[in-house]
PDB file of N, CA and C in Angstrom:
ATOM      1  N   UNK A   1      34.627 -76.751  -7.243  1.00  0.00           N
ATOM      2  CA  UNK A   1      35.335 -75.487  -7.246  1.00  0.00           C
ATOM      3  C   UNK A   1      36.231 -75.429  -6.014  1.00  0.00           C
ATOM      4  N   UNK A   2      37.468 -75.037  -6.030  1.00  0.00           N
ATOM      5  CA  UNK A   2      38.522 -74.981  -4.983  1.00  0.00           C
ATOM      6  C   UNK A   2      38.211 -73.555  -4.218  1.00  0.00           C
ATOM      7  N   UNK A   3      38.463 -73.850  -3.271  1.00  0.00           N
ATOM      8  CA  UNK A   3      37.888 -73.032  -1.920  1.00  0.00           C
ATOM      9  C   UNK A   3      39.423 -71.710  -1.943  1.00  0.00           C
ATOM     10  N   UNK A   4      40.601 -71.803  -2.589  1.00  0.00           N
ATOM     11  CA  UNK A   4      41.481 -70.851  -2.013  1.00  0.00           C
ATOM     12  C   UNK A   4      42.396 -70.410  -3.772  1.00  0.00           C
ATOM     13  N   UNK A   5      43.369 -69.665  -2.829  1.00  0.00           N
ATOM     14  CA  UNK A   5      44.342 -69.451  -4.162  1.00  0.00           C
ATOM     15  C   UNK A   5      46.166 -70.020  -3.864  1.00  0.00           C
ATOM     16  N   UNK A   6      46.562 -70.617  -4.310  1.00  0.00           N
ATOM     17  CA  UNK A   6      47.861 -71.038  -4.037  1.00  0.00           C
ATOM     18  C   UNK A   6      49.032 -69.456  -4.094  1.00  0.00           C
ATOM     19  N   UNK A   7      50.030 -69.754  -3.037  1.00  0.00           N
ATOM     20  CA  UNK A   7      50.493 -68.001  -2.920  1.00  0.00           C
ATOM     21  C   UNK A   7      50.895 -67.593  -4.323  1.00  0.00           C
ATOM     22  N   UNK A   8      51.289 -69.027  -5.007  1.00  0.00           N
ATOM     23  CA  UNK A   8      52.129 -67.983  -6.164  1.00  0.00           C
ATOM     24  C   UNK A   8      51.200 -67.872  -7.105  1.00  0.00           C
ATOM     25  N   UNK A   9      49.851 -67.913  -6.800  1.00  0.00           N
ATOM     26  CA  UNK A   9      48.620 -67.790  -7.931  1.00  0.00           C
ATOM     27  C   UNK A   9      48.546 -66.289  -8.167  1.00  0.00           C
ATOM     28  N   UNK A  10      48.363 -65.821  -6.090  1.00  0.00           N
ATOM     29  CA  UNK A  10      47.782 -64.722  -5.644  1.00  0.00           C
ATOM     30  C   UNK A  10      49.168 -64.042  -6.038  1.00  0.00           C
ATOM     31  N   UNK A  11      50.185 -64.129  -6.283  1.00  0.00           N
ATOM     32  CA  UNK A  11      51.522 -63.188  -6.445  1.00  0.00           C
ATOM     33  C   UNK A  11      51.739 -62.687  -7.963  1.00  0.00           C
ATOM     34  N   UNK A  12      51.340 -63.714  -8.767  1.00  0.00           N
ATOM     35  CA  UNK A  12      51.093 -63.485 -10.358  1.00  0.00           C
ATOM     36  C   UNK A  12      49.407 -62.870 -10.605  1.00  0.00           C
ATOM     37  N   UNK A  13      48.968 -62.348  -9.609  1.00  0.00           N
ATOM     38  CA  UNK A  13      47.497 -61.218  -9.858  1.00  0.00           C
ATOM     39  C   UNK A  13      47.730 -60.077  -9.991  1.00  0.00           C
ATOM     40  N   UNK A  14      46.913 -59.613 -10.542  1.00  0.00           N
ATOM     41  CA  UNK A  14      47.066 -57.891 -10.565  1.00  0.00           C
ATOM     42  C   UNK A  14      46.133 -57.647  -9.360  1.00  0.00           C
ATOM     43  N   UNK A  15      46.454 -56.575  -8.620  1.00  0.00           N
ATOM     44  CA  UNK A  15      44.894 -55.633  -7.651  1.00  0.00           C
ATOM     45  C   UNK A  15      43.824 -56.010  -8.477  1.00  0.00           C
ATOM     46  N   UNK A  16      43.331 -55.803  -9.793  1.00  0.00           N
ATOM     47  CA  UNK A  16      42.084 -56.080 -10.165  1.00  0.00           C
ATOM     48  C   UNK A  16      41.817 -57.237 -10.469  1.00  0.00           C
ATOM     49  N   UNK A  17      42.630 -58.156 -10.614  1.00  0.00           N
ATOM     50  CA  UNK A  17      42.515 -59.406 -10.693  1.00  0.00           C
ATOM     51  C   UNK A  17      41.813 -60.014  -9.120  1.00  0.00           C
ATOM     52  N   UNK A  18      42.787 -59.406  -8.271  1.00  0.00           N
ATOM     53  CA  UNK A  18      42.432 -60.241  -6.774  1.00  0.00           C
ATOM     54  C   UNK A  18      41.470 -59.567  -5.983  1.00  0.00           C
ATOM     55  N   UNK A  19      41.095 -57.976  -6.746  1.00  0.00           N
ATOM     56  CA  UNK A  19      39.412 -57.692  -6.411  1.00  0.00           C
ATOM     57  C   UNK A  19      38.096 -58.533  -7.225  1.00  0.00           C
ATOM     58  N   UNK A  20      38.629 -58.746  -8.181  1.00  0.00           N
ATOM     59  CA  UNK A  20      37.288 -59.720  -8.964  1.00  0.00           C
ATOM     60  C   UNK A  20      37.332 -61.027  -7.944  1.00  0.00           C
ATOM     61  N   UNK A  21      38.175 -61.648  -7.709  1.00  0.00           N
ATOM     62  CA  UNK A  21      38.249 -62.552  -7.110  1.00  0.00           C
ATOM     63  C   UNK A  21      37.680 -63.064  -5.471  1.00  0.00           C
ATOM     64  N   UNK A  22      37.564 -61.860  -5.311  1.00  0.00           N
ATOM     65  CA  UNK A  22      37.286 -61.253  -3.714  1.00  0.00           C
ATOM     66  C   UNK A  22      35.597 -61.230  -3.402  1.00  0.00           C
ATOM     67  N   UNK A  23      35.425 -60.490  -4.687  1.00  0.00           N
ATOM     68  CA  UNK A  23      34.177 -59.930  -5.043  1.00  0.00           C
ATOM     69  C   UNK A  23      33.188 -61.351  -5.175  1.00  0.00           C
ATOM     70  N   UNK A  24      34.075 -62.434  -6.307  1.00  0.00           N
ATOM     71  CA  UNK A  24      33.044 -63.486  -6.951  1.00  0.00           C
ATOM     72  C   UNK A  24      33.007 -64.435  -5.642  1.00  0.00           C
ATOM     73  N   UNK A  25      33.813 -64.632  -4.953  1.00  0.00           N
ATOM     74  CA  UNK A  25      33.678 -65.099  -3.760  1.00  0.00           C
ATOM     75  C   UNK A  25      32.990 -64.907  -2.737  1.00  0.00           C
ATOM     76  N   UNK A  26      32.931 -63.347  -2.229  1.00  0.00           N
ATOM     77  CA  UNK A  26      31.638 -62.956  -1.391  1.00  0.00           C
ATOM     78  C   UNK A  26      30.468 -63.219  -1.863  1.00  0.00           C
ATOM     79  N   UNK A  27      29.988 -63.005  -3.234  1.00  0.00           N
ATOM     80  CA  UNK A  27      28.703 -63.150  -4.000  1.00  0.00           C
ATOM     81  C   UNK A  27      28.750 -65.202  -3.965  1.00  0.00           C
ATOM     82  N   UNK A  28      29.553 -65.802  -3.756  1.00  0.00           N
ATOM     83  CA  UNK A  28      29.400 -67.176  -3.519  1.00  0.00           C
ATOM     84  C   UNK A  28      28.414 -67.456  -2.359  1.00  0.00           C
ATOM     85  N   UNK A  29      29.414 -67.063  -1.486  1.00  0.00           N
ATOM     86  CA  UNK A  29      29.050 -66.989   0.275  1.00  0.00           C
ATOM     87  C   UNK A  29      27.441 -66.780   0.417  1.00  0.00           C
ATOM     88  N   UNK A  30      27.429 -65.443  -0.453  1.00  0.00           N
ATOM     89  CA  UNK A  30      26.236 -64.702   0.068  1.00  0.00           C
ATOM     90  C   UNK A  30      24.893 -65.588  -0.165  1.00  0.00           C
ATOM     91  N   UNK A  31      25.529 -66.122  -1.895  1.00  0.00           N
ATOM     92  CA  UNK A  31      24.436 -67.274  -2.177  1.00  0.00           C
ATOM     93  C   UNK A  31      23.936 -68.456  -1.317  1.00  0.00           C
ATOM     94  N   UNK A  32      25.497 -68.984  -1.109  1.00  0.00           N
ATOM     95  CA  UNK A  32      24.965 -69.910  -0.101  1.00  0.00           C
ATOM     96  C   UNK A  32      23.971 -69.944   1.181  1.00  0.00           C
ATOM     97  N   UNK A  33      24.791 -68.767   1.936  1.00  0.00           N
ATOM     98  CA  UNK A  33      23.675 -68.246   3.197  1.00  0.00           C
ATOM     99  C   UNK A  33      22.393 -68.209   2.870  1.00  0.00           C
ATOM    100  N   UNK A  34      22.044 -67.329   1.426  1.00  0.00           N
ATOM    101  CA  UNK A  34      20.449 -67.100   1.092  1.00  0.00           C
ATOM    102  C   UNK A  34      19.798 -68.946   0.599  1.00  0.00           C
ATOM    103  N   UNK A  35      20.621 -69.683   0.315  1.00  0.00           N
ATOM    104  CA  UNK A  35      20.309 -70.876   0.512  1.00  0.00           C
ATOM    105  C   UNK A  35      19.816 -71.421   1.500  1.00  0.00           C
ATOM    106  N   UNK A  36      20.737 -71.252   2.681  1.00  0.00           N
ATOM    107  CA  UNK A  36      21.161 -71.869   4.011  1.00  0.00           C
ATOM    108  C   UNK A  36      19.881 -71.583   4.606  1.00  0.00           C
ATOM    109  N   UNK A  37      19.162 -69.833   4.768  1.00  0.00           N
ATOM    110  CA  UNK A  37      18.591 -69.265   5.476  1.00  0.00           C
ATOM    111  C   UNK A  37      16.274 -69.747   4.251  1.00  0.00           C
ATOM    112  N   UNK A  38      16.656 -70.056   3.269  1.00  0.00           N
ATOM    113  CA  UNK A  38      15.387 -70.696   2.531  1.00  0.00           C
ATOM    114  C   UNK A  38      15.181 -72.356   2.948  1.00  0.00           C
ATOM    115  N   UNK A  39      16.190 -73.006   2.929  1.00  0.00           N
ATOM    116  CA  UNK A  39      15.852 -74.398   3.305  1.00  0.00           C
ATOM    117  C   UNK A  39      15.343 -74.316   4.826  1.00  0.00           C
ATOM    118  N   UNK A  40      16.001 -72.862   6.002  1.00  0.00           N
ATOM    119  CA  UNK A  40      15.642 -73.174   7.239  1.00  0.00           C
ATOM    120  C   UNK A  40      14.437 -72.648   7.371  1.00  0.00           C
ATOM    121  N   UNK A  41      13.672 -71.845   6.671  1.00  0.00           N
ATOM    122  CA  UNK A  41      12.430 -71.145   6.464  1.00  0.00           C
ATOM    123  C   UNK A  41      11.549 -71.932   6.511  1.00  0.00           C
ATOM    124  N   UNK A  42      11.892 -72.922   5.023  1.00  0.00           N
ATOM    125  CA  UNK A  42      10.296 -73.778   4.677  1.00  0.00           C
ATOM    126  C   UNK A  42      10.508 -74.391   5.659  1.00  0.00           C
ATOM    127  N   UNK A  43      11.720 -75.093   6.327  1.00  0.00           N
ATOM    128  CA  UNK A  43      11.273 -76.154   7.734  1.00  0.00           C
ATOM    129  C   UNK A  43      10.247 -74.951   8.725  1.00  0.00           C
ATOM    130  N   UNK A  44      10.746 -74.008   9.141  1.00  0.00           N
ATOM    131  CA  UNK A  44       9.641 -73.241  10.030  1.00  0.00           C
ATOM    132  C   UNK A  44       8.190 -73.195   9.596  1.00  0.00           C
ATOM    133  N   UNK A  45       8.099 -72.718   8.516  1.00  0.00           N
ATOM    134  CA  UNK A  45       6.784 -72.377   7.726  1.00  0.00           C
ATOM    135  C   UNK A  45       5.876 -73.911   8.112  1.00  0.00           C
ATOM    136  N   UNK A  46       6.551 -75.013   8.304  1.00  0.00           N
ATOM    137  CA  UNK A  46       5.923 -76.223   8.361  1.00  0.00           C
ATOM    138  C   UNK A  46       5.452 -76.002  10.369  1.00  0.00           C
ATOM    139  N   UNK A  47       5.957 -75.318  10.646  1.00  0.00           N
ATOM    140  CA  UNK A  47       5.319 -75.719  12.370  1.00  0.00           C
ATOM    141  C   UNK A  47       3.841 -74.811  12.510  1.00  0.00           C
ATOM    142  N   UNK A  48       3.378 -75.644  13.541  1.00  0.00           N
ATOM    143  CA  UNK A  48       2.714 -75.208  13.739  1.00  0.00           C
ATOM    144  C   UNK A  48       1.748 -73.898  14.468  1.00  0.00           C
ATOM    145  N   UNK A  49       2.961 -73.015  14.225  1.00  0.00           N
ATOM    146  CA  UNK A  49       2.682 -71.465  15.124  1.00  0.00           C
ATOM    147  C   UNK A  49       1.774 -70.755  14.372  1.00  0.00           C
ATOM    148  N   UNK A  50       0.846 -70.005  14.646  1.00  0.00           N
ATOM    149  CA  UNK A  50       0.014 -69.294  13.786  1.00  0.00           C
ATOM    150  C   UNK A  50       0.177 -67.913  13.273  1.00  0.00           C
ATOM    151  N   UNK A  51       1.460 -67.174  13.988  1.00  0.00           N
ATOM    152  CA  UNK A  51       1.666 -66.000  13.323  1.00  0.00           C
ATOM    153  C   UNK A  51       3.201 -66.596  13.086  1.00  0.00           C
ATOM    154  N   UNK A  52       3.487 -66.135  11.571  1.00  0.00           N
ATOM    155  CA  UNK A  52       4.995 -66.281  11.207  1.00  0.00           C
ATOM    156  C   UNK A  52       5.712 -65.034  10.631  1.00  0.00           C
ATOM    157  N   UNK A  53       6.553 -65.183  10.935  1.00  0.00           N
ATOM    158  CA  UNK A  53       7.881 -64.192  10.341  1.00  0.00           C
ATOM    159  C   UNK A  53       8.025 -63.871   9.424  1.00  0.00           C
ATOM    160  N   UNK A  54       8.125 -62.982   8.246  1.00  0.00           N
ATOM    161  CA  UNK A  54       8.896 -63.069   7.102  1.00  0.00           C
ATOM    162  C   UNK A  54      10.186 -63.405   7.382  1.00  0.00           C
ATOM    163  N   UNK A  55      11.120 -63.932   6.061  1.00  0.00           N
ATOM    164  CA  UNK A  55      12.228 -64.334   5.771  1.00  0.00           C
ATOM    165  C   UNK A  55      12.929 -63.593   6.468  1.00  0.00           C
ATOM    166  N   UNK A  56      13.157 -62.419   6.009  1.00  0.00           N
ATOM    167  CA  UNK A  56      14.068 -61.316   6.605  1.00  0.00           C
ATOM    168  C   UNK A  56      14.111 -61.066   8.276  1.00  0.00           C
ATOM    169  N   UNK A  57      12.963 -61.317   8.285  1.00  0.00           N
ATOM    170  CA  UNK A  57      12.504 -61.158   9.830  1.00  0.00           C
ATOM    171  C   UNK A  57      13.066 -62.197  10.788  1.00  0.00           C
ATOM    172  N   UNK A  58      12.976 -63.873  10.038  1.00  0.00           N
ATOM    173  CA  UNK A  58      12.952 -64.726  10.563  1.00  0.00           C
ATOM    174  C   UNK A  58      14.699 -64.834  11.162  1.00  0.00           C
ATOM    175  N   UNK A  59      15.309 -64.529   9.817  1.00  0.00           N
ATOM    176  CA  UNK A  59      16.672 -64.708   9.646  1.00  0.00           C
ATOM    177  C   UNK A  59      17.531 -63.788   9.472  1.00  0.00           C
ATOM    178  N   UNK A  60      17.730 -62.027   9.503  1.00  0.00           N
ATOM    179  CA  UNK A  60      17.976 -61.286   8.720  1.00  0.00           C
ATOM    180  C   UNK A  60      19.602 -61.172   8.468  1.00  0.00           C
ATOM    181  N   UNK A  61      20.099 -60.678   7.508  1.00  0.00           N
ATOM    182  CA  UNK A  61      21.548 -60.463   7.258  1.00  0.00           C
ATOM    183  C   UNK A  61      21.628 -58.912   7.273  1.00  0.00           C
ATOM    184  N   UNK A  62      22.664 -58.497   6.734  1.00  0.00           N
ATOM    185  CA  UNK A  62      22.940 -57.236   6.996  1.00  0.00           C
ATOM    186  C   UNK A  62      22.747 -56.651   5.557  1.00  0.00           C
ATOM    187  N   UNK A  63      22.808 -57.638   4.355  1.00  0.00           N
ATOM    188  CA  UNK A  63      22.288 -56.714   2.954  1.00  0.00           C
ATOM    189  C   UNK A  63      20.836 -57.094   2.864  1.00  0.00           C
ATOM    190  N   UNK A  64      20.173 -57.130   3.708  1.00  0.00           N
ATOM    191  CA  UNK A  64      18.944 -57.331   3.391  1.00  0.00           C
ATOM    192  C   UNK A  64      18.303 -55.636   3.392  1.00  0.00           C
ATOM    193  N   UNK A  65      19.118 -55.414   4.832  1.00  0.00           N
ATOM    194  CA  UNK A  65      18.514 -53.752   4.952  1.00  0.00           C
ATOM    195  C   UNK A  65      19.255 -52.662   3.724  1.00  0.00           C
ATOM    196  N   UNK A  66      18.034 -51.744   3.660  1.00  0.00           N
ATOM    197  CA  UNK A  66      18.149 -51.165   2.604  1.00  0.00           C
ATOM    198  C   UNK A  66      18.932 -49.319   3.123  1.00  0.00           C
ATOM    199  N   UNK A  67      19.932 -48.789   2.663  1.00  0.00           N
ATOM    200  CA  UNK A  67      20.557 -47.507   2.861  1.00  0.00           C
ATOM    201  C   UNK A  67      19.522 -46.874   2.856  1.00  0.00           C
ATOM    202  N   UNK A  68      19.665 -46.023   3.913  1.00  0.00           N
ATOM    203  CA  UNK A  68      18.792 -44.317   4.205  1.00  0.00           C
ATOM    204  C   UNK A  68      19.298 -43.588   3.466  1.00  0.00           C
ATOM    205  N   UNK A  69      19.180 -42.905   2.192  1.00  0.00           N
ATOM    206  CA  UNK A  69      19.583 -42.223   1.771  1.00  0.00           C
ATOM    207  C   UNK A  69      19.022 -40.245   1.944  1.00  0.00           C
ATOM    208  N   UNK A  70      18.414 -40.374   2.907  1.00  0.00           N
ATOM    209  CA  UNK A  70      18.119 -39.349   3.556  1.00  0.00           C
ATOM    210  C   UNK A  70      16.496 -38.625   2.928  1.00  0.00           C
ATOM    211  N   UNK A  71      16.436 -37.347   3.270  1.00  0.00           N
ATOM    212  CA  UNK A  71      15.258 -36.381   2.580  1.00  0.00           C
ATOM    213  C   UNK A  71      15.979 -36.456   0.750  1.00  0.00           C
ATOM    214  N   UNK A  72      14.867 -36.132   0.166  1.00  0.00           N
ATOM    215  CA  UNK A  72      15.360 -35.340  -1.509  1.00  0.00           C
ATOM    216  C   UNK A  72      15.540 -34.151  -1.470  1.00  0.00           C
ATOM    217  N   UNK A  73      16.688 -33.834  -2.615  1.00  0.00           N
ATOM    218  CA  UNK A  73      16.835 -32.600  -2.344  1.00  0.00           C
ATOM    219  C   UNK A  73      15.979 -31.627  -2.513  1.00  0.00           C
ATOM    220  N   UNK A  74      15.430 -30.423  -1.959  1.00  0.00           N
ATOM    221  CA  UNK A  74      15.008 -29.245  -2.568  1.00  0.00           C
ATOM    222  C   UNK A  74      15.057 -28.695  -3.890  1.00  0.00           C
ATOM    223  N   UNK A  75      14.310 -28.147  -4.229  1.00  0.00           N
ATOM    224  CA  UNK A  75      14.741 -27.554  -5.908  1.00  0.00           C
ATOM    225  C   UNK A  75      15.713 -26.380  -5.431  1.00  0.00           C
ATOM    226  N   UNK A  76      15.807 -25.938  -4.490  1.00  0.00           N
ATOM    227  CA  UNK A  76      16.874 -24.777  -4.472  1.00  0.00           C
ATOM    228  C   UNK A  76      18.003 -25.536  -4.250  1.00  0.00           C
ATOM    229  N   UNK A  77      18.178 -26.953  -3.601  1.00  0.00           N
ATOM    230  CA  UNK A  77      19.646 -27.702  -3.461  1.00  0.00           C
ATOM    231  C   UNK A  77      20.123 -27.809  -4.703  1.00  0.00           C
ATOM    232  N   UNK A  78      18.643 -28.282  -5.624  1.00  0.00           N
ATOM    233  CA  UNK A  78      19.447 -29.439  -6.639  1.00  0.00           C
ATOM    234  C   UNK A  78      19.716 -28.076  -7.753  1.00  0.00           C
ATOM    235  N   UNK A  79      19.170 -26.887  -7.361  1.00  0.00           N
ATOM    236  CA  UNK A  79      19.909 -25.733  -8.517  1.00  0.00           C
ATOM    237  C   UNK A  79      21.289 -25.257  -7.880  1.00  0.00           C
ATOM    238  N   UNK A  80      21.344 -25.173  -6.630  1.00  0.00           N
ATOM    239  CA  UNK A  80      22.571 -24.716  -6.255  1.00  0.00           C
ATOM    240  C   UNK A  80      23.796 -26.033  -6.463  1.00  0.00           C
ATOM    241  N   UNK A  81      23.824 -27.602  -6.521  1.00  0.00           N
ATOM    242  CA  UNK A  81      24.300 -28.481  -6.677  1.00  0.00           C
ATOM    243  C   UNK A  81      24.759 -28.238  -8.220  1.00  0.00           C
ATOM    244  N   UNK A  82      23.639 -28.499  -9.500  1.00  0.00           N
ATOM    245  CA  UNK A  82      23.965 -28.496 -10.315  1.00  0.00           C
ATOM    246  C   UNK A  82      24.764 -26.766 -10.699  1.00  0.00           C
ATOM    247  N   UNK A  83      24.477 -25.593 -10.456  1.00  0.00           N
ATOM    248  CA  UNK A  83      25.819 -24.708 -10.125  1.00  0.00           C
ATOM    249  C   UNK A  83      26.968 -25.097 -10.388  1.00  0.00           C
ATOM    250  N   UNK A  84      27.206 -25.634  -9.306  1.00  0.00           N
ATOM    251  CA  UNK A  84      28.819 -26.604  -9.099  1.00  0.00           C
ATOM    252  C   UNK A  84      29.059 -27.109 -10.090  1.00  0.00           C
ATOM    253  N   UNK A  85      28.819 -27.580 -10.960  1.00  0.00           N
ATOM    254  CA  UNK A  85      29.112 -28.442 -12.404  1.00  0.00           C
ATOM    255  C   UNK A  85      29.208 -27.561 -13.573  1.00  0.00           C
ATOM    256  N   UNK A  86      28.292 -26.116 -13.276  1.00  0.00           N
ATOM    257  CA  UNK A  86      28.251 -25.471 -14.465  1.00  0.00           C
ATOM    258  C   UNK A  86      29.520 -24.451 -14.963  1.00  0.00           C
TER     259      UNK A  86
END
């Protein structure tokens, strides 16, 4: 698989063309790293330390952590929210 886009590839794209493109590429990357970061694991998992890391722990990325999406709403939010719609 070729690593880029030739200019007049990227000039004959649409915006949604060169967001899919953007997109299938990061999700490449990302694979690889989660590759990169499992082959360097089992080498650790092989030493001889007696307390170990989880994965995440050992290695972490930044989509590993998960969004705070805060408290839930109240039943008086989620009646005054749905309001707004009615």
């Amino acid at each position: 698989m070729r690593a880029g886009l030739k200019p007049s590839e990227i000039e004959d794209m649409t915006w949604r063309d060169f967001s899919l493109f953007v997109h299938a590429y990061e999700l490449r990357e990302r694979g690889e790293w989660e590759r990169t970061r499992l082959l360097v694991y089992m080498q650790y998992m092989a030493t001889p330390e007696k307390t170990k890391k989880s994965i995440t722990k050992f290695m972490p990325f930044h989509w590993d952590k998960k969004e705070d999406r805060g408290a839930p709403l109240t039943e008086q939010e989620l009646q005054n929210a749905l309001k707004l719609f009615s």
